[in-house]
Protein backbone atom coordinates (compact mmCIF):
# COMPACT_ATOMS: atom_id res chain seq x y z
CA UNK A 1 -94.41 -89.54 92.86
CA UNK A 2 -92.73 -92.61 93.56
CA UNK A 3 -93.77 -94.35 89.68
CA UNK A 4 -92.03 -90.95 88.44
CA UNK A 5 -88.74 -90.60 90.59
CA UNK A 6 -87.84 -94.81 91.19
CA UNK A 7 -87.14 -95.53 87.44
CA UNK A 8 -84.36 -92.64 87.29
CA UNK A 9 -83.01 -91.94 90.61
CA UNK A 10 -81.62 -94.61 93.53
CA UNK A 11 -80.13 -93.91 97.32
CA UNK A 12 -81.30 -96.48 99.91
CA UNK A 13 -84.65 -95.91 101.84
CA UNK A 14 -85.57 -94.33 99.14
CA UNK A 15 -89.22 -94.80 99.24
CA UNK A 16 -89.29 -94.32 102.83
CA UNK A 17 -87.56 -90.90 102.38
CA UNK A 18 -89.89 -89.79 99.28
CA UNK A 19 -93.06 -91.29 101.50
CA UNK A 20 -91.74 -89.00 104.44
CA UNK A 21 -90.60 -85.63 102.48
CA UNK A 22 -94.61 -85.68 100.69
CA UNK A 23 -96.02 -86.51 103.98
CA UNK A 24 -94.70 -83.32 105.46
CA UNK A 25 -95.09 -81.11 102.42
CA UNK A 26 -97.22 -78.29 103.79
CA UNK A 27 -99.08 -77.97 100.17
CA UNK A 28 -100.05 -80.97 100.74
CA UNK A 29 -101.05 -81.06 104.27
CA UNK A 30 -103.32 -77.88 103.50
CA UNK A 31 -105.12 -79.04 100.35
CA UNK A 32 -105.72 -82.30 100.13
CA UNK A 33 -108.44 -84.58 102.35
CA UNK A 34 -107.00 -87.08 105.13
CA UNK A 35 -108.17 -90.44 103.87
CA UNK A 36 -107.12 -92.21 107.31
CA UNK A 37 -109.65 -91.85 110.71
CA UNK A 38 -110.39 -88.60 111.56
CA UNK A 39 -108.47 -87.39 114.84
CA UNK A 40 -111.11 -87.56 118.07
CA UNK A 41 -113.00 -89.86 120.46
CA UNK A 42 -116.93 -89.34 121.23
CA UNK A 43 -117.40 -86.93 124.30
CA UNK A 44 -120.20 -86.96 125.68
CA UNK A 45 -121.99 -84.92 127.98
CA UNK A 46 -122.76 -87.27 131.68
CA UNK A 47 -126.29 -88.31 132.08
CA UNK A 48 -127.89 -87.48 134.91
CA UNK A 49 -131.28 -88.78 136.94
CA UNK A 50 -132.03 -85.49 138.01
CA UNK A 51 -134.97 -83.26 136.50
CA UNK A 52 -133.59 -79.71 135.95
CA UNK A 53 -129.76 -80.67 136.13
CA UNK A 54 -129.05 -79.59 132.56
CA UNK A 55 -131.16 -78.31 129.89
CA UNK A 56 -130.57 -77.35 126.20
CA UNK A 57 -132.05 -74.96 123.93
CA UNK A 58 -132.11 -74.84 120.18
CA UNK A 59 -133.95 -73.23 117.14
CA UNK A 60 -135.15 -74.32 113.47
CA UNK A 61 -136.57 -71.62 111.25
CA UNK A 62 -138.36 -71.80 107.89
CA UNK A 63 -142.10 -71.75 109.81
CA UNK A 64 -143.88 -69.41 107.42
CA UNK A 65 -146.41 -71.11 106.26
CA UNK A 66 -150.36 -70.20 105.75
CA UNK A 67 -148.76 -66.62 106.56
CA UNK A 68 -147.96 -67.01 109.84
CA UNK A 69 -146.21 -64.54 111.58
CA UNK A 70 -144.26 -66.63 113.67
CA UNK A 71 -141.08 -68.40 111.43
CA UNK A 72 -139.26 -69.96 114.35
CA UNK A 73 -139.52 -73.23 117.11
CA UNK A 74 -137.72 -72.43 120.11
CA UNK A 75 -137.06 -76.47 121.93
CA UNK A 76 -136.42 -76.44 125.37
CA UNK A 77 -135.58 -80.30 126.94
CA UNK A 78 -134.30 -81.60 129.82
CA UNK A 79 -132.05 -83.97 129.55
CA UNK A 80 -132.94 -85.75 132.34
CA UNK A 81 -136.57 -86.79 131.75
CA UNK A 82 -136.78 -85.17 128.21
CA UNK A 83 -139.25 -83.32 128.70
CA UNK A 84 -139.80 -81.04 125.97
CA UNK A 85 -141.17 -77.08 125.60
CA UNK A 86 -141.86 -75.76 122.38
CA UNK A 87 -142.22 -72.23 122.01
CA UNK A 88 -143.07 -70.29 118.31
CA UNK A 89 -141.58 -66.90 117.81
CA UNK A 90 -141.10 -63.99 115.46
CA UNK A 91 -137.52 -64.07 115.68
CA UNK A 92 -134.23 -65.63 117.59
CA UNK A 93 -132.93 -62.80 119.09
CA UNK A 94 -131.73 -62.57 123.18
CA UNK A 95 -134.71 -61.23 124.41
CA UNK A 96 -136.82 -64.08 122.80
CA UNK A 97 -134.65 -66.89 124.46
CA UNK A 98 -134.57 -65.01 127.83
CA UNK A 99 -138.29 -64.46 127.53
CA UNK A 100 -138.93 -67.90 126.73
CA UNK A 101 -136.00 -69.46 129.11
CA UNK A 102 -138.04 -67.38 132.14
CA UNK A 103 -141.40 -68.62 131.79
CA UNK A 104 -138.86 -72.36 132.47
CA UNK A 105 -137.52 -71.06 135.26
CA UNK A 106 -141.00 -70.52 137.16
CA UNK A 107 -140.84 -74.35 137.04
CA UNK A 108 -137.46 -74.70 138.24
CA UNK A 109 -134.25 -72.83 138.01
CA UNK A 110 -131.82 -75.34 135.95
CA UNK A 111 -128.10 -76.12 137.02
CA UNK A 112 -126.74 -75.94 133.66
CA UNK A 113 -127.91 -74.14 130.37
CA UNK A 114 -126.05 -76.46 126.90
CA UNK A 115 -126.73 -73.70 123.36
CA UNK A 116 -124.73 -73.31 120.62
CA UNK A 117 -122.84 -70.32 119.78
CA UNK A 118 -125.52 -68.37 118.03
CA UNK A 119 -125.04 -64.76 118.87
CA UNK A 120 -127.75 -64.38 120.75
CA UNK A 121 -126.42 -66.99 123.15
CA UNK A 122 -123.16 -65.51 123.82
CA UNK A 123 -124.67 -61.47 123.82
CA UNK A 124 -123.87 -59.67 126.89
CA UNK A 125 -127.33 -59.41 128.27
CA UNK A 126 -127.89 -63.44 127.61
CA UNK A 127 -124.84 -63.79 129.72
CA UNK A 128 -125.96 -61.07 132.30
CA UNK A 129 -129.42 -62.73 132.55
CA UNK A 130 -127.82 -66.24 133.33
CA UNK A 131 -125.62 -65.06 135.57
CA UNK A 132 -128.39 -63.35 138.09
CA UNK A 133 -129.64 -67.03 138.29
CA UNK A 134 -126.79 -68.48 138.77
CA UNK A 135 -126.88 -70.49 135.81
CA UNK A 136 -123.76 -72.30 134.55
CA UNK A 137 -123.93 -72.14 130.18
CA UNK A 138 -122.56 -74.80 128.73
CA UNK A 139 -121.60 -74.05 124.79
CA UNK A 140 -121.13 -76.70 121.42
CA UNK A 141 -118.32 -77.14 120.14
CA UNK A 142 -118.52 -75.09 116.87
CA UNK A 143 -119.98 -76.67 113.65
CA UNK A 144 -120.47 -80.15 115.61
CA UNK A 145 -124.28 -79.52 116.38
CA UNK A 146 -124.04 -83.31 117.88
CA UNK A 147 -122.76 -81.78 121.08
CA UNK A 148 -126.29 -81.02 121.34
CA UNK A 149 -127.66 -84.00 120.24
CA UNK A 150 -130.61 -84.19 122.57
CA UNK A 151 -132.64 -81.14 121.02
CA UNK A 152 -131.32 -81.74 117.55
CA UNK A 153 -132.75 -85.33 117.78
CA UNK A 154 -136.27 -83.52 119.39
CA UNK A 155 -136.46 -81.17 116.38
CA UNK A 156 -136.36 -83.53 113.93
CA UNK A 157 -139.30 -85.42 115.83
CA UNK A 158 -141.16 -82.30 116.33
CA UNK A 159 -140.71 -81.38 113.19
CA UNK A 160 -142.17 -84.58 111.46
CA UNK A 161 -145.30 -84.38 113.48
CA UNK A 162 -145.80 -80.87 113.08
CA UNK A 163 -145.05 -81.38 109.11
CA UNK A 164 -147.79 -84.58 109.51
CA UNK A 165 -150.43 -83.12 111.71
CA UNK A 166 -150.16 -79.51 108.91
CA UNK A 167 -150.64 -81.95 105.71
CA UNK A 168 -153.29 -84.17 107.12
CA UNK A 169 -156.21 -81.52 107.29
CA UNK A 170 -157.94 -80.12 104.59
CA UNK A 171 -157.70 -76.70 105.86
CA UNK A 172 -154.45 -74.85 106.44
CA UNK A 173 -154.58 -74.88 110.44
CA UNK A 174 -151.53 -72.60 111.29
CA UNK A 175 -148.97 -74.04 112.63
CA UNK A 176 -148.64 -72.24 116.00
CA UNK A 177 -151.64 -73.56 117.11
CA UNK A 178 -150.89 -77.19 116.61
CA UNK A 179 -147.76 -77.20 118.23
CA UNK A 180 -149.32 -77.73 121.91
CA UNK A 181 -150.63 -80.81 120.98
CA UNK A 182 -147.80 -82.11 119.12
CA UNK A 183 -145.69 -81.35 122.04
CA UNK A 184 -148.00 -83.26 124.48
CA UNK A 185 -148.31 -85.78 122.33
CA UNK A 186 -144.57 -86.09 122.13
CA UNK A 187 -143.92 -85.75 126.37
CA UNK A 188 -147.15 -88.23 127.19
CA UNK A 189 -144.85 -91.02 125.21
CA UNK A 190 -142.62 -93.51 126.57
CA UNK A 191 -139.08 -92.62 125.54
CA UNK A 192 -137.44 -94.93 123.16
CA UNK A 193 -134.49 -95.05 125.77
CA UNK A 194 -135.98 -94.27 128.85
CA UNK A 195 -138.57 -96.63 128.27
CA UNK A 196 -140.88 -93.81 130.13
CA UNK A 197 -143.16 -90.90 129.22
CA UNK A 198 -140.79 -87.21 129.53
CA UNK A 199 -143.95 -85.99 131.68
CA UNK A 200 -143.79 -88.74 133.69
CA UNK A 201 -139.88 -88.80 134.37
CA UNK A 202 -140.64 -84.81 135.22
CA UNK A 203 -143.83 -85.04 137.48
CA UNK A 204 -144.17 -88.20 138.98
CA UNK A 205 -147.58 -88.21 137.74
CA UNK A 206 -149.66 -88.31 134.31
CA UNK A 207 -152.93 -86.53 133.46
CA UNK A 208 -156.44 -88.42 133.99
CA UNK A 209 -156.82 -88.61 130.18
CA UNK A 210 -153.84 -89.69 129.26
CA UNK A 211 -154.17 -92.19 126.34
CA UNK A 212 -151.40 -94.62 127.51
CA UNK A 213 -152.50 -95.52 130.60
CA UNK A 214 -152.51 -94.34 134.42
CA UNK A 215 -149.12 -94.10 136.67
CA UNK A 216 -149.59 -97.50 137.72
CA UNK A 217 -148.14 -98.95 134.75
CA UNK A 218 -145.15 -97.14 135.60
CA UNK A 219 -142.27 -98.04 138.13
CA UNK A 220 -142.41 -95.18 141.53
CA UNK A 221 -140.67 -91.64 139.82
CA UNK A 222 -137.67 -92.46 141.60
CA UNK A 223 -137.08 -95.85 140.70
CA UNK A 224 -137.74 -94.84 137.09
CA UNK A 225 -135.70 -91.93 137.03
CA UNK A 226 -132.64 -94.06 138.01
CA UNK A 227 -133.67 -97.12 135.69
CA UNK A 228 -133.56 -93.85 133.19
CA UNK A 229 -130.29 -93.08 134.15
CA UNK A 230 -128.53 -96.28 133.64
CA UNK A 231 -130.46 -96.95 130.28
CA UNK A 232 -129.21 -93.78 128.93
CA UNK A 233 -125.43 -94.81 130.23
CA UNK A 234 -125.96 -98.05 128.50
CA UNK A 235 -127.22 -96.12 125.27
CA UNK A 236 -124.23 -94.07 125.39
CA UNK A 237 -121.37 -96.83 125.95
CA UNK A 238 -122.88 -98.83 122.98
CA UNK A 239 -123.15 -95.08 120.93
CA UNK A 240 -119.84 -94.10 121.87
CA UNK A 241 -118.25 -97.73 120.74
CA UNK A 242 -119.68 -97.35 117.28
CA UNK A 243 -118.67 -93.68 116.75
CA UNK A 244 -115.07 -94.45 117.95
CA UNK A 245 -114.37 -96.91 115.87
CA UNK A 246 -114.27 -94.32 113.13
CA UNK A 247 -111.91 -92.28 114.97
CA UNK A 248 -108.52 -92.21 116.65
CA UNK A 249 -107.52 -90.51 119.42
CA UNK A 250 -104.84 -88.29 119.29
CA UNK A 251 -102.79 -86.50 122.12
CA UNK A 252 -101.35 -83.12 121.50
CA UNK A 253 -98.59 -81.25 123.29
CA UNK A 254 -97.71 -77.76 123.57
CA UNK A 255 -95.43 -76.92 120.56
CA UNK A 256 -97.06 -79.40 118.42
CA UNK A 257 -98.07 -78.13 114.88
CA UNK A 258 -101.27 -78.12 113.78
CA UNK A 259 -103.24 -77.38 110.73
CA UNK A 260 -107.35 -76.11 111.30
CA UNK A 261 -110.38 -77.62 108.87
CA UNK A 262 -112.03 -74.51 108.03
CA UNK A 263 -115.55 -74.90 107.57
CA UNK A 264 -117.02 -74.13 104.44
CA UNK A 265 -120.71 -74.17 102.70
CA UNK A 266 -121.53 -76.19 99.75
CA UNK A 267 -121.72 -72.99 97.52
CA UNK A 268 -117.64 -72.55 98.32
CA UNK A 269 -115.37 -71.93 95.44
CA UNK A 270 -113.91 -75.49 94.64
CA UNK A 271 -110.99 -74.38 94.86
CA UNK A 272 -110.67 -73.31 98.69
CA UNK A 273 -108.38 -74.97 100.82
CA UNK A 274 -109.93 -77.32 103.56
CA UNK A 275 -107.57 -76.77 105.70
CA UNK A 276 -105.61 -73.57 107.28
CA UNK A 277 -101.82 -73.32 109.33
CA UNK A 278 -99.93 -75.00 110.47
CA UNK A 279 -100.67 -73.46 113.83
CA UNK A 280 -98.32 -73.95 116.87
């Protein structure tokens, strides 16, 4: 706009005044990308060395293979130890995660329950069932699955050695019954943070057979809970450095206007605004 209006027209500031008037053009503001840092600093949620302080839960469907009945993996860890429970299922509704979150809480009854905001999550009964525990339920932020970026980090690992341990054998072993060895597998090895085995972090102890070794390689459980603790801090500062500097942060007060991304799948019409407002 500037190459167009500068050869014919002169006032003083003008650039500064055409640079101002488009950057407040509400067209503008609702259909065209920001190409400076993206408003927000990392929050994360606080690590803790305690088992059973705050679990998550999440889902991946798409399981029907070999005709198996069973099309999701429920994930269960604690983010504590990272321990990990893997549970198959015929569908995601409430009754499967409360089925599946009671058979936890004959191990212990959790502080805190992080989900997303699948319906089944946020249902009535779901709520109802938590609340009879006394269960506080922590909820992503929507469309920012990182919040939960514990279990989305387990799934993919599940899912590789699931997707390994299915192609590797001649005959077509369902998947349902592989998935209790892939999840020992995954909780009998030492943590690339943690530098410990989930199942150790969890039960102070490690089965007789264990191929990596007996608990005397490890530090006492409560030693190694807390050297858990601070190398997870330590993972986070250096995590939270390098996502930041991507970012900005950005205060907002009440009046301030706003304008809302809307979230939209690839299939969208091209056409679609990104963004929505402005909002007060």
């Amino acid at each position: 706009m500037l190459n167009l209006i500068i050869p014919q027209y002169y006032w003083p500031n003008i650039t500064s005044d055409i640079t101002e008037f488009v950057k407040h053009c509400s067209v503008c503001q609702l259909n065209k990308k920001r190409k400076q840092k993206r408003f927000g600093l990392l929050q994360q949620v606080p690590p803790t060395s305690t088992p059973f302080e705050c679990i998550s839960v999440d889902t991946v469907g798409g399981f029907n293979y070999y005709n198996s009945t069973k099309k999701f993996l429920h994930i269960v860890i604690d983010h504590a130890t990272r321990h990990v429970w893997a549970f198959p299922s015929k569908n995601e509704n409430s009754e499967t995660y409360i089925n599946i979150l009671k058979q936890i809480f004959q191990i212990q009854v959790p502080v805190k329950l992080l989900t997303d905001r699948n319906a089944a999550f946020t249902s009535s009964r779901f709520k109802k069932f938590l609340r009879n525990y006394n269960v506080k339920h922590l909820l992503t932020t929507a469309h920012h699955p990182q919040t939960n970026g514990k279990v989305e980090r387990v799934n993919q690992s599940l899912v590789t050695r699931l997707k390994c341990k299915v192609n590797s054998t001649s005959t077509k072993v369902p998947w349902t019954k592989l998935l209790e060895s892939v999840t020992n597998e995954y909780n009998l090895t030492p943590h690339s943070i943690t530098k410990n085995p989930p199942a150790y972090l969890l039960l102070g102890t490690l089965p007789y057979d264990s191929p990596i070794g007996q608990n005397s390689y490890y530090e006492p459980v409560n030693e190694a809970r807390n050297l858990a603790l601070q190398r997870t801090i330590d993972y986070h500062n250096k995590n939270k450095i390098r996502y930041d500097a991507r970012f900005v942060d950005k205060k907002l007060n009440p009046g301030d206007l706003v304008v809302y991304e809307e979230f939209h799948y690839p299939n969208t019409r091209k056409l679609t605004p990104p963004f929505s407002g402005p909002y007060e």
